[in-house]
Protein backbone atom coordinates (compact mmCIF):
# COMPACT_ATOMS: atom_id res chain seq x y z
CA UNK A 1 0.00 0.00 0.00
CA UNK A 2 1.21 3.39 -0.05
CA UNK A 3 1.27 5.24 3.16
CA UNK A 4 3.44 8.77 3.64
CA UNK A 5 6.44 8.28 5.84
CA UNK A 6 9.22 10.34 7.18
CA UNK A 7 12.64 8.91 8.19
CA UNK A 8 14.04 12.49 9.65
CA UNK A 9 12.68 14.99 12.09
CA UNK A 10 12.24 18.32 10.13
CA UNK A 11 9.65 19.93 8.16
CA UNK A 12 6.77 18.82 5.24
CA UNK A 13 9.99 18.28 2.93
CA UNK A 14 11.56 14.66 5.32
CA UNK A 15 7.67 13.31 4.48
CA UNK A 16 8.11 10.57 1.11
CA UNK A 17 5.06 9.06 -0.20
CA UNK A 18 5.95 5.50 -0.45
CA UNK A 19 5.13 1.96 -1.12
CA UNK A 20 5.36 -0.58 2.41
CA UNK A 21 3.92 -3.91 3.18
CA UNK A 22 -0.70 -3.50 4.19
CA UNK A 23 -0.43 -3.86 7.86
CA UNK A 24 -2.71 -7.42 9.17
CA UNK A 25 -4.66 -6.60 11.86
CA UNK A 26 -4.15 -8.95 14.55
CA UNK A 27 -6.01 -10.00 17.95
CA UNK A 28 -8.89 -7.34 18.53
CA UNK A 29 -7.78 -5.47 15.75
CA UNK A 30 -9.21 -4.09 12.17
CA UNK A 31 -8.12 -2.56 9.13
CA UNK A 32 -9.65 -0.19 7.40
CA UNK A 33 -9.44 1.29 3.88
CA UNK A 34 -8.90 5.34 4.47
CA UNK A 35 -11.52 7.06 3.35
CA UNK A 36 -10.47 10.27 5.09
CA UNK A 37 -7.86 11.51 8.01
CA UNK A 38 -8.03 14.92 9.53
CA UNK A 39 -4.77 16.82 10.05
CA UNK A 40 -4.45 18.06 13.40
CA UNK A 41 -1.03 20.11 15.15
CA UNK A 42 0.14 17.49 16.90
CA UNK A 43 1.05 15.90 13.63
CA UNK A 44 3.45 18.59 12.73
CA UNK A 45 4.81 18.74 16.07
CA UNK A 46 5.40 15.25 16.10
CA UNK A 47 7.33 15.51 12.64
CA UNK A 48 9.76 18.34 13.93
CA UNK A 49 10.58 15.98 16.67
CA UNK A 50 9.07 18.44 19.85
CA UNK A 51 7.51 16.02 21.24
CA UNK A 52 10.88 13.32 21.41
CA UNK A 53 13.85 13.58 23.36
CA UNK A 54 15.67 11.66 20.31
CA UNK A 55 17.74 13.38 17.83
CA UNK A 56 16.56 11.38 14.67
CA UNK A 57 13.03 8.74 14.77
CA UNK A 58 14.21 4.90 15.63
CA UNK A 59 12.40 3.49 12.08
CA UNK A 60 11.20 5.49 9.24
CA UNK A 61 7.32 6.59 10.84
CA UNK A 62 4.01 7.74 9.76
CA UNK A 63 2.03 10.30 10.93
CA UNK A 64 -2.02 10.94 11.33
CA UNK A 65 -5.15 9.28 13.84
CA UNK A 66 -7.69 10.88 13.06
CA UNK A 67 -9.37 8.48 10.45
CA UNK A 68 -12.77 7.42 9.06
CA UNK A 69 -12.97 4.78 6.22
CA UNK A 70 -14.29 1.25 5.53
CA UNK A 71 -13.45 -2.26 7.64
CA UNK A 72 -11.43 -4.30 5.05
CA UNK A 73 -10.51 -7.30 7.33
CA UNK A 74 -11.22 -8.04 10.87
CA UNK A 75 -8.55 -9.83 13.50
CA UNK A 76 -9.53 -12.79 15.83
CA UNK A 77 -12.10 -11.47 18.51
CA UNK A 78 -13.43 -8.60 16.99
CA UNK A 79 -17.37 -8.92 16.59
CA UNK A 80 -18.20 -4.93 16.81
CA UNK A 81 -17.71 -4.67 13.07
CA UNK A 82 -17.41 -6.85 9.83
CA UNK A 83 -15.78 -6.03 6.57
CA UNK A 84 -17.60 -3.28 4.81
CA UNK A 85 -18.54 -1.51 7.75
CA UNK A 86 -18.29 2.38 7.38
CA UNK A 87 -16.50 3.19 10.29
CA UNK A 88 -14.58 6.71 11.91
CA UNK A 89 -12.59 7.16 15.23
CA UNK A 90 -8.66 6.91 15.97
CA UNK A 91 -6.36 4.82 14.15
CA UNK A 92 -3.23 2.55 15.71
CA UNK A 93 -1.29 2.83 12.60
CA UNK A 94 -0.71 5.92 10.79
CA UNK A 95 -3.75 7.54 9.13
CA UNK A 96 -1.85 9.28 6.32
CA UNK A 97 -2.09 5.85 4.31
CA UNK A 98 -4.45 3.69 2.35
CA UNK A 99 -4.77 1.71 5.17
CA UNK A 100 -4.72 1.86 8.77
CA UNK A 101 -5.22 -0.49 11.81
CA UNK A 102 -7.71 0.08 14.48
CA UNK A 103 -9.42 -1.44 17.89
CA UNK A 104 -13.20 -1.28 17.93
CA UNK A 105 -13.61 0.27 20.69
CA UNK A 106 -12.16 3.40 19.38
CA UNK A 107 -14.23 3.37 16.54
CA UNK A 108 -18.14 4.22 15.87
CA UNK A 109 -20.08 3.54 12.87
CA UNK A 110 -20.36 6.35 10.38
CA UNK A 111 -23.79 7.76 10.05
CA UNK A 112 -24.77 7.77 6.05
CA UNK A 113 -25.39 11.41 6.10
CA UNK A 114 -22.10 12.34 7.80
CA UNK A 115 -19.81 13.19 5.23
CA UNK A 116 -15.87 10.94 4.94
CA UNK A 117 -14.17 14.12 5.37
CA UNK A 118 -15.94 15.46 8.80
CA UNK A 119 -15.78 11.53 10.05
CA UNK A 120 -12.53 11.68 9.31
CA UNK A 121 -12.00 14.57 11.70
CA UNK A 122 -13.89 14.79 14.46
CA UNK A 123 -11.82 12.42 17.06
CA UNK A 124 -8.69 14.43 18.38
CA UNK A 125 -10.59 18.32 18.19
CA UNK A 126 -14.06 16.76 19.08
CA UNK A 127 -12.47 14.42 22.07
CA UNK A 128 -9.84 17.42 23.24
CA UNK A 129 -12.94 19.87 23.65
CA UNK A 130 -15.08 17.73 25.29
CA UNK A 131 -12.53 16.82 27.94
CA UNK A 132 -11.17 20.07 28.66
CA UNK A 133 -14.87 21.25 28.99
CA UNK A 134 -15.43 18.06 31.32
CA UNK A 135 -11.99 19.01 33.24
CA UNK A 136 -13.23 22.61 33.58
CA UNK A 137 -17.14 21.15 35.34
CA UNK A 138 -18.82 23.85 33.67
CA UNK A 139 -22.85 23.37 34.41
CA UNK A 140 -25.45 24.74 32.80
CA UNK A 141 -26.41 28.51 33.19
CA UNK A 142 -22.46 29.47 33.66
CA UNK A 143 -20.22 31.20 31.35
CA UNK A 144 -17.51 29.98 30.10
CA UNK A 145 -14.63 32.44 28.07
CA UNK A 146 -12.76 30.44 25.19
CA UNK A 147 -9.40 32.01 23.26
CA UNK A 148 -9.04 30.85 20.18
CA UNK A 149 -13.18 30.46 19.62
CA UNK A 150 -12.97 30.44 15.87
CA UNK A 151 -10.02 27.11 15.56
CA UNK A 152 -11.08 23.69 15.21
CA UNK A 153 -10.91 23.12 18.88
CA UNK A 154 -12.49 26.35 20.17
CA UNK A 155 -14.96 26.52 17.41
CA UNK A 156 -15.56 22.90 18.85
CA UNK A 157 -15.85 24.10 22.10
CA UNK A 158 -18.26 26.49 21.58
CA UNK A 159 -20.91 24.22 19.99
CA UNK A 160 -20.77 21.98 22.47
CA UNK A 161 -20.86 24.38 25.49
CA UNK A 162 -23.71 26.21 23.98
CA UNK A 163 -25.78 22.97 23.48
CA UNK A 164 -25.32 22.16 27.14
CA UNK A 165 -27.22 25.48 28.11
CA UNK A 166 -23.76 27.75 28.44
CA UNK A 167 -23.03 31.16 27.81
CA UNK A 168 -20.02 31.54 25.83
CA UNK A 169 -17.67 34.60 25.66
CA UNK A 170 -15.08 33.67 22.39
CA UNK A 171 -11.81 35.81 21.35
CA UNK A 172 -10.58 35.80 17.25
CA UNK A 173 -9.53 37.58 15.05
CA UNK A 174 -11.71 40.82 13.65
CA UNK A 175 -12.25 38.61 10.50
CA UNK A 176 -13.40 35.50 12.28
CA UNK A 177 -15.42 37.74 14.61
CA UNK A 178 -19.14 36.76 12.29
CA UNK A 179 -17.96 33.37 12.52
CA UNK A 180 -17.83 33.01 16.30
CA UNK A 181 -21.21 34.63 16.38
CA UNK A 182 -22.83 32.23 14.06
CA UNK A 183 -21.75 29.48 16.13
CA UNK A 184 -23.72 30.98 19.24
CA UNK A 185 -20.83 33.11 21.44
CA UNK A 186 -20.52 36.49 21.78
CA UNK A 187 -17.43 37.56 19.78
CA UNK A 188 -15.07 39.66 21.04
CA UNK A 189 -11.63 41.09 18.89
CA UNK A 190 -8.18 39.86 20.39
CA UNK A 191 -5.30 42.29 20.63
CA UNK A 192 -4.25 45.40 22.47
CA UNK A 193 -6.68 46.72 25.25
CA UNK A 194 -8.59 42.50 24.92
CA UNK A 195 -9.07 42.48 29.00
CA UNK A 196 -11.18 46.30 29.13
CA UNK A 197 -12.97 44.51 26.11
CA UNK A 198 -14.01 41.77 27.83
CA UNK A 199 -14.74 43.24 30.56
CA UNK A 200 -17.42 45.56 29.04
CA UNK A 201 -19.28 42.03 28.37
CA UNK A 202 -18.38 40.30 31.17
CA UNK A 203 -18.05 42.99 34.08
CA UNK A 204 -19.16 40.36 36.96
CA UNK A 205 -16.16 38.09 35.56
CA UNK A 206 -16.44 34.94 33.76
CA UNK A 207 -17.37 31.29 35.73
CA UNK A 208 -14.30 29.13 33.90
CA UNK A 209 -12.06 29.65 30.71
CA UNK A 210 -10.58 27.62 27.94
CA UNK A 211 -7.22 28.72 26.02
CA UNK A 212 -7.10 27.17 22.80
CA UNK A 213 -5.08 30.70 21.28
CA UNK A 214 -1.47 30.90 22.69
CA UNK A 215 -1.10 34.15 22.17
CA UNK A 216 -1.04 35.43 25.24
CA UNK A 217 -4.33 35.93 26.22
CA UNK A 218 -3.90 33.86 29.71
CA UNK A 219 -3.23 36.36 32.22
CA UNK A 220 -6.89 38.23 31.27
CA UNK A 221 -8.16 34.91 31.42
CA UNK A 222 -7.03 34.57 35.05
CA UNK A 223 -8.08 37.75 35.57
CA UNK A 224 -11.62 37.34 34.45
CA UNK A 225 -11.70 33.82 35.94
CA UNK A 226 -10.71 35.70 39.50
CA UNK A 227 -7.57 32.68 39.58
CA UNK A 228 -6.48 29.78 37.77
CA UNK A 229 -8.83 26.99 39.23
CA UNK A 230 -10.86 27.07 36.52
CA UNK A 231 -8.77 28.41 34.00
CA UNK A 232 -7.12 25.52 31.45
CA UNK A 233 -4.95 26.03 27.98
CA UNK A 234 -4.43 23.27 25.25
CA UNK A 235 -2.42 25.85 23.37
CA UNK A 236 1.21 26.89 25.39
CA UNK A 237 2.94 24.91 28.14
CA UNK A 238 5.62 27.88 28.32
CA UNK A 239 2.65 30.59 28.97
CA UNK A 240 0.62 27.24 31.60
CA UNK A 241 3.91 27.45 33.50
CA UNK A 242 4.39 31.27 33.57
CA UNK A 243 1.00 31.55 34.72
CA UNK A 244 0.14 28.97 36.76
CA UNK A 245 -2.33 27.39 34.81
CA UNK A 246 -3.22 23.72 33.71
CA UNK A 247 -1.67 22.38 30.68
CA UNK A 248 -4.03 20.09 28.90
CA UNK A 249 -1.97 17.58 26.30
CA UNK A 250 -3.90 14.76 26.61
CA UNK A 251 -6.36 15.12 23.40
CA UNK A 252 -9.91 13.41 24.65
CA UNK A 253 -8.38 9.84 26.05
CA UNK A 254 -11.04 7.11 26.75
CA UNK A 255 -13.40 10.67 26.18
CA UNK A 256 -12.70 10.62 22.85
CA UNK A 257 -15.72 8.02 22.00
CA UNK A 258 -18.37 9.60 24.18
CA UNK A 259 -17.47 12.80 23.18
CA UNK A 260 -18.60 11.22 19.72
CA UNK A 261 -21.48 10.22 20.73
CA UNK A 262 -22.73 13.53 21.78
CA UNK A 263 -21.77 15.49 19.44
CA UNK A 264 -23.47 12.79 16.31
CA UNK A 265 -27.03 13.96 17.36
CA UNK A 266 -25.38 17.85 16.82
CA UNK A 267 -24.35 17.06 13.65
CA UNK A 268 -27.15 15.20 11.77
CA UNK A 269 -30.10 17.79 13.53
CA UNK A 270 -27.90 20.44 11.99
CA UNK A 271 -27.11 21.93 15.56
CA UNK A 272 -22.92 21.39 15.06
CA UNK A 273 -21.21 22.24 11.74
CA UNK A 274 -17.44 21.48 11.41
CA UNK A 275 -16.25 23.29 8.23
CA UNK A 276 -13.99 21.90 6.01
CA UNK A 277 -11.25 24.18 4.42
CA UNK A 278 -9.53 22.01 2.08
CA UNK A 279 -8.64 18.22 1.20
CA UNK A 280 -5.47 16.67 -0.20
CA UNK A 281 -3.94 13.67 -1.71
CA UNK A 282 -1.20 11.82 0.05
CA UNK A 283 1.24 13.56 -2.22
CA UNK A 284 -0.38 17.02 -0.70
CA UNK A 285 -0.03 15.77 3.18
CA UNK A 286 3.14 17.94 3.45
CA UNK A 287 1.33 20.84 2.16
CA UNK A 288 -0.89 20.25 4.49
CA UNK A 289 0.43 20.28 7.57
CA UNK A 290 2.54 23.52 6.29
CA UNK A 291 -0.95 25.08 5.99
CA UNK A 292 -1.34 23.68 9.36
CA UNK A 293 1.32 25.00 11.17
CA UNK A 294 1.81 28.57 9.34
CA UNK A 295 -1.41 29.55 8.72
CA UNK A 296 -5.14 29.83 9.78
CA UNK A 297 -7.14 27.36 7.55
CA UNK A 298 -10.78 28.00 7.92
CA UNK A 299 -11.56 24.99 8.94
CA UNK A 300 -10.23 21.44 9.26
CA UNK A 301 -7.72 20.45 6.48
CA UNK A 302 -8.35 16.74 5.41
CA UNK A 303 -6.20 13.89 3.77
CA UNK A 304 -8.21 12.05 0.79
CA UNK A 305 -6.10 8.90 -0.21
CA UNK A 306 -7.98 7.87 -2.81
């Protein structure tokens, strides 16, 4: 099969598109023919080697979990699915292929009106947001202030917080400002003079606060928050430790799934909308995550195999 590998830490020019033996899924495991696999940071990060403390990757790797596609074989034990099955979750293998392994239980059916390319990218931004609003125990009635409102986590974020009964106070940029509205928060301009802004909408203070930004919006987060208990970022460790506030890096977890769940419903009543910006080829995954890391898609970017 063909699957897009990298043998060097650096940037989109160490990835290769090349030809490696179709991975056989083994106890409790599935393959599945890649219909679709969302590009996410971490990817990128993962490629420029921030996340290793090793100078050069053991093996030539892949890169991608985010994945939605069709079951082409099924491993000893597994009953959840049988080959055909539309299917969309996390992968085991690298999604940036034509096929990828998976375990069931990390995988949900695929509704028919759900389209391969939102499948295909709903796991890591859908489970992250869920579980940093779960970490934060907003309840319904409260109001919650997210940085970053209009990125695929935020913009995640939002949805779901205003389906649960929230009030939602989002930062972007003065071009994503109609954006944020349209999802349900009230939109308010990052930049110079952000904390007297917020505090014209907010003057009793905000109940919790989500940083999905990094750039540097924290400290009038704590402010508005009145302290850092209910304050969390998913978008700087350096500005979490200069400020005192909780790092999430975990993505969703065992969330992931029931974060899923909830947010299906959203989706196919027309109550969630997760925009796609653009869709490549595996020769176009390096492109990709250069988009990824440099610029601000609008939307998710999303790798199309075949």
């Amino acid at each position: 099969m063909k699957a897009v590998r990298y043998a060097r830490y650096g940037g989109p020019e160490e990835l290769h598109v090349e030809e490696i033996e179709e991975p056989c899924p083994g106890e409790g495991q599935l393959s599945i023919r890649v219909r679709a696999a969302g590009i996410n940071p971490i990817d990128w990060k993962i490629l420029r080697g921030m996340l290793s403390p090793d100078p050069a990757p053991p093996e030539p790797m892949g890169l991608g979990v985010d994945v939605a596609g069709t079951v082409q074989r099924v491993g000893p034990g597994v009953n959840a699915f049988a080959p055909g099955d539309e299917v969309f979750g996390s992968s085991s293998t690298p999604a940036y292929a034509e096929l990828a392994l998976a375990s069931p239980e990390r995988l949900l059916a695929k509704p028919p009106d759900v389209s391969w390319e939102v499948a295909g990218s709903l796991a890591v931004v859908v489970g992250t947001a869920y579980a940093t609003l779960d970490r934060l125990g907003l309840k319904e009635g409260e109001t919650l202030l997210l940085a970053g409102a209009s990125g695929s986590v935020g913009s995640v974020a939002v949805q779901l917080a205003v389906a649960r009964g929230l009030r939602v106070i989002g930062t972007a940029g003065r071009s994503k400002l109609a954006q944020v509205e349209a999802l349900g928060a009230e939109a308010v301009p990052y930049g110079d003079g952000l904390l007297e802004r917020l505090r014209e909408v907010a003057p009793d203070g905000v109940d919790a606060a989500l940083d999905a930004s990094g750039h540097g919006e924290l400290p009038a987060l704590v402010e508005l928050t009145s302290g850092t208990e209910r304050v969390l970022t998913i978008a700087s460790s350096a500005e979490a430790q200069a400020t005192g506030v909780e790092f999430h890096a975990g993505g969703g977890g065992e969330l992931t799934i029931p974060a899923m769940r909830e947010v299906l419903p959203l989706i196919e009543s027309g109550a969630f909308t997760l925009p796609i910006a653009a869709t490549y080829g595996l020769e176009g995954v390096g492109e990709a995550l250069r988009e990824s890391e440099q610029g601000h898609p609008a939307g998710k970017l999303v790798i199309v195999p075949v």
